[in-house]
Protein backbone atom coordinates (compact mmCIF):
# COMPACT_ATOMS: atom_id res chain seq x y z
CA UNK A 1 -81.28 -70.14 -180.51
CA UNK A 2 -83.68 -67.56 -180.69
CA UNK A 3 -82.29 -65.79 -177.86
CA UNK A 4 -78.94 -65.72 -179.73
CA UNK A 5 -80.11 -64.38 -183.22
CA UNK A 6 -81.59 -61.42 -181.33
CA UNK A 7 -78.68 -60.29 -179.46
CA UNK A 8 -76.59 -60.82 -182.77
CA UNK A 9 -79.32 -58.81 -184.54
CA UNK A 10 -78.44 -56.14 -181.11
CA UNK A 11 -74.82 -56.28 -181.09
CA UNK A 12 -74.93 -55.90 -185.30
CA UNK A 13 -76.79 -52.88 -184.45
CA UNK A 14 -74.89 -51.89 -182.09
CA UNK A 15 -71.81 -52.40 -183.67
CA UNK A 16 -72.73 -50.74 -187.16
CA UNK A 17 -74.01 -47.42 -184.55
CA UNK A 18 -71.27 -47.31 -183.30
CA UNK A 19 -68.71 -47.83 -186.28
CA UNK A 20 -71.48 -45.11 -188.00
CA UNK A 21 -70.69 -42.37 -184.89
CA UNK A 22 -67.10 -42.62 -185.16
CA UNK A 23 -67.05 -42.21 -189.16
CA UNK A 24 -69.64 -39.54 -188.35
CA UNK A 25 -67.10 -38.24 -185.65
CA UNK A 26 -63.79 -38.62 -187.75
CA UNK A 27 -65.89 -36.64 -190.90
CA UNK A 28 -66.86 -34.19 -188.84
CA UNK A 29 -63.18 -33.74 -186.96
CA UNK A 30 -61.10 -33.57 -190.27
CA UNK A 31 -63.49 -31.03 -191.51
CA UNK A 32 -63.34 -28.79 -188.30
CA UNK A 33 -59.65 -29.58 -188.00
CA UNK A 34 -59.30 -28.25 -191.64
CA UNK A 35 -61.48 -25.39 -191.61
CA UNK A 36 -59.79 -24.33 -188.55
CA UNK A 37 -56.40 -24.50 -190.65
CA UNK A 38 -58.26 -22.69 -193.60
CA UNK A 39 -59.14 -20.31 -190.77
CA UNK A 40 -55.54 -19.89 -188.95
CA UNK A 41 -54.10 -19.70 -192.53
CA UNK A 42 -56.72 -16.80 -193.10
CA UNK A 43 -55.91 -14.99 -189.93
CA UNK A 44 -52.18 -14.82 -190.67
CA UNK A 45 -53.05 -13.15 -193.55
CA UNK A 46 -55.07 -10.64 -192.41
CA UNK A 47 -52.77 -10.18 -189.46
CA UNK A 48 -50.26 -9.51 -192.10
CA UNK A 49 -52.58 -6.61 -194.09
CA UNK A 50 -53.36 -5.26 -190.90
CA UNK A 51 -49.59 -4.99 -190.58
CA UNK A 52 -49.25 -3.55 -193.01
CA UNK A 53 -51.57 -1.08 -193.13
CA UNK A 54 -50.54 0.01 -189.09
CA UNK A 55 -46.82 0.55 -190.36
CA UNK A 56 -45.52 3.70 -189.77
CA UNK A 57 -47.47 6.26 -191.75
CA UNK A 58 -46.59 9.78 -192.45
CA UNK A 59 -49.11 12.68 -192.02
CA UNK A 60 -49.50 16.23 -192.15
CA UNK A 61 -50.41 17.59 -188.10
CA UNK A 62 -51.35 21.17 -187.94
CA UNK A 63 -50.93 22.83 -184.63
CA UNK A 64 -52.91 25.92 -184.08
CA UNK A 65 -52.12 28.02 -181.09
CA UNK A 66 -55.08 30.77 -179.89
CA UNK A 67 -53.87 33.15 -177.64
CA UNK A 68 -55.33 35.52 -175.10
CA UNK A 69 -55.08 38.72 -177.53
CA UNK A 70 -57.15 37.01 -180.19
CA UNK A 71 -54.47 36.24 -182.31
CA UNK A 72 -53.86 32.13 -183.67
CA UNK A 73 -50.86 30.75 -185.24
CA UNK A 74 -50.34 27.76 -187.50
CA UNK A 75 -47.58 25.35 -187.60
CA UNK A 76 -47.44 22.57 -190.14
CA UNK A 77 -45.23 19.53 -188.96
CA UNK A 78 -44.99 16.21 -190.71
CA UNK A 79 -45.08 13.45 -188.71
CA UNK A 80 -44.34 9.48 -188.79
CA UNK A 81 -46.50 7.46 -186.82
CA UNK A 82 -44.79 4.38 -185.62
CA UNK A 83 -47.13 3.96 -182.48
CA UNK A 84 -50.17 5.56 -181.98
CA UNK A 85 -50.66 5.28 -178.59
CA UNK A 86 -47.23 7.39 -178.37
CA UNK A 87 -48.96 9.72 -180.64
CA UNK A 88 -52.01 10.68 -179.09
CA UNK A 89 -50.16 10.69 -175.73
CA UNK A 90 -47.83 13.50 -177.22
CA UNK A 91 -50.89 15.47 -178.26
CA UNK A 92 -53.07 15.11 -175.61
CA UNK A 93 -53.33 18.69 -174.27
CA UNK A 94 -54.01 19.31 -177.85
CA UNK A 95 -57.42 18.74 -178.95
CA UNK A 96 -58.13 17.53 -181.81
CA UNK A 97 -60.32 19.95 -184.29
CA UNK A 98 -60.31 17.98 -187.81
CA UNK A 99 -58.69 14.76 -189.61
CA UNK A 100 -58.83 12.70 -192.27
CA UNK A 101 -56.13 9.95 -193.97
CA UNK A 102 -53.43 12.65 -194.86
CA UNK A 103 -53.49 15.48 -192.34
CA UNK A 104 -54.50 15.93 -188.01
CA UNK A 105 -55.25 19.37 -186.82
CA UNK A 106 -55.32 20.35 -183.33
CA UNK A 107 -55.80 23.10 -181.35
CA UNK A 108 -54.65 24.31 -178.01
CA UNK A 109 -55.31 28.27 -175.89
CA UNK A 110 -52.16 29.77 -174.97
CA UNK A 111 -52.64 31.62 -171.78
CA UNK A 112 -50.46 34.38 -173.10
CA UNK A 113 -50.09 37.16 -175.36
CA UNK A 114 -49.40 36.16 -179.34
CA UNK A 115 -45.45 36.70 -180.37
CA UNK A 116 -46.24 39.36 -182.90
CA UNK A 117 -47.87 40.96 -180.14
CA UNK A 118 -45.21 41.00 -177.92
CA UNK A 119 -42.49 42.03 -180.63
CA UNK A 120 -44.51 44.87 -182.23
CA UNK A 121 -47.65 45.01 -180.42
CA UNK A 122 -48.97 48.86 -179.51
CA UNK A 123 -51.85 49.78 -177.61
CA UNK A 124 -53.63 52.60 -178.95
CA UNK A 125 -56.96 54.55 -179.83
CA UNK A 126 -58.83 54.81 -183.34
CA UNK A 127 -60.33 58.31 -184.03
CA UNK A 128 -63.65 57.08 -182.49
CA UNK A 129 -62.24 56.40 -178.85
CA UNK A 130 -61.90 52.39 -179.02
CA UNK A 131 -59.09 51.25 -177.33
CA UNK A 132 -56.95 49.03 -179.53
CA UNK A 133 -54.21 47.16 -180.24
CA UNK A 134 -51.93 47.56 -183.44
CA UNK A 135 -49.20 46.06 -185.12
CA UNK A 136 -46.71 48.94 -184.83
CA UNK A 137 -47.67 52.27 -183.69
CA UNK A 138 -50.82 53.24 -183.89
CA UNK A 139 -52.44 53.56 -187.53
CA UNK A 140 -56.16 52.83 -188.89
CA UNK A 141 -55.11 50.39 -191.19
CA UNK A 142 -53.34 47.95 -188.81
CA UNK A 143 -55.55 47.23 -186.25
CA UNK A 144 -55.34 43.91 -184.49
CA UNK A 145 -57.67 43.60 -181.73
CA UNK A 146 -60.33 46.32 -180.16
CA UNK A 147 -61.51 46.40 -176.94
CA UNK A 148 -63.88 49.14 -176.25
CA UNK A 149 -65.43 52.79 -176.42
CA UNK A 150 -63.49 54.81 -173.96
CA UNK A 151 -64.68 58.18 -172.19
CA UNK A 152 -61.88 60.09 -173.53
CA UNK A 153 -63.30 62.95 -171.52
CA UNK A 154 -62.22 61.34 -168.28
CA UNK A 155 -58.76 60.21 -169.62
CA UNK A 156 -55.50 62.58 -167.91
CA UNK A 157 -53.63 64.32 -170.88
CA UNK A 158 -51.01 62.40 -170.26
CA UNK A 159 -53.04 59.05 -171.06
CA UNK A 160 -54.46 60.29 -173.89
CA UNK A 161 -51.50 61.47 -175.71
CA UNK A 162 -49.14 58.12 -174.78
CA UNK A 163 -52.43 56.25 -176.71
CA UNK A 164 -52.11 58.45 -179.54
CA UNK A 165 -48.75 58.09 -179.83
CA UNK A 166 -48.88 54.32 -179.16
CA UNK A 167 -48.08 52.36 -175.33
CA UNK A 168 -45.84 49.11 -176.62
CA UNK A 169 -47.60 45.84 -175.36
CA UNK A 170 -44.35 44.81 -173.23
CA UNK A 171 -45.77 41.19 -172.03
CA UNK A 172 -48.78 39.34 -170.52
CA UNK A 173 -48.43 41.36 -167.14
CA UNK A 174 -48.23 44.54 -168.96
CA UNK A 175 -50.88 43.95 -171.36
CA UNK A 176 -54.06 42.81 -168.31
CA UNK A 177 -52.82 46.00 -166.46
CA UNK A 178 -52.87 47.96 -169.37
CA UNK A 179 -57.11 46.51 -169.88
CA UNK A 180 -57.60 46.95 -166.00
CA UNK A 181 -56.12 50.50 -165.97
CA UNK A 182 -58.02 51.22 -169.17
CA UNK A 183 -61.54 49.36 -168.23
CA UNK A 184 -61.96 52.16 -165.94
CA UNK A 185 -62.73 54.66 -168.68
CA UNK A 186 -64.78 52.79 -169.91
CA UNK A 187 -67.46 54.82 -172.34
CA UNK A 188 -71.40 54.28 -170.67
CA UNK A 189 -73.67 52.10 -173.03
CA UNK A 190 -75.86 54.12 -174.64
């Protein structure tokens, strides 16, 4: 009889244990189950402000070209984002200089000679023998780019005077045989 009152006393136990762990269990499972819903429920919202906020957006992208003469040029562009993967693969021989929320600017060398160079570009020489470049013929005030002190000593006539009088800056060809031609009168450092 003994015998039996202890393994009741057991079994009690090991009943009430085991009733306890699966109370214990179920608590524990509704809570993760709902804090997991609270969690989900949070995500989709934040998913949502994150869509939101990665909508197609409108900025400002400033595109500054430096070319081989010196000269840079600006263009201002607005552009939507809807993508930007798509965007920085359309800009990626660009590189990128400065941003911020509203506005991108890149920058890019042109391996050419500037467009106001080409339409009214003149090669030239100021009053102190530095080979120049001006925008129009040859004038003090409208310099552009200068090069260097030549030995007008050792320039022909002909050379000298077709400076003075202004050589037009054709294209990129022109121009680097223009330099190479020049480069040979060249004034000694002093």
């Amino acid at each position: 009889m003994k015998f039996q009152r202890t393994q009741r006393k057991q079994i009690f136990f090991l009943l009430t244990s085991l009733s306890l762990i699966g109370i214990g269990f179920l608590l524990w499972n509704t809570t993760v189950i709902e804090g997991s819903q609270t969690k989900l429920d949070s995500e989709k919202q934040e998913d949502t402000e994150v869509y939101k906020a990665m909508g197609p957006q409108t900025i400002d992208v400033i595109l500054e070209r430096v070319y081989l003469d010196g000269e840079m040029s600006q263009e201002r562009i607005q552009e939507t984002i809807w993508s930007m993967e798509d965007f920085w693969s359309y800009y990626n021989d660009w590189s990128l200089i400065n941003q911020n929320e509203n506005e991108m600017i890149f920058r890019k060398e042109v391996n050419d000679i500037s467009p106001l160079l080409k339409v009214n570009g003149y090669f030239g020489i100021t009053e102190d023998g530095v080979l120049s470049i001006y925008e129009g013929e040859p004038n003090e005030e409208r310099v552009i780019q200068s090069f260097f002190q030549l030995d007008t000593t050792k320039l022909k006539s002909r050379q000298h005077s077709e400076l003075r009088k202004g050589i037009p800056v054709l294209d990129l060809e022109h121009y680097e045989e223009v330099l190479q031609v020049l480069g040979q009168y060249k004034a000694a450092q002093m």
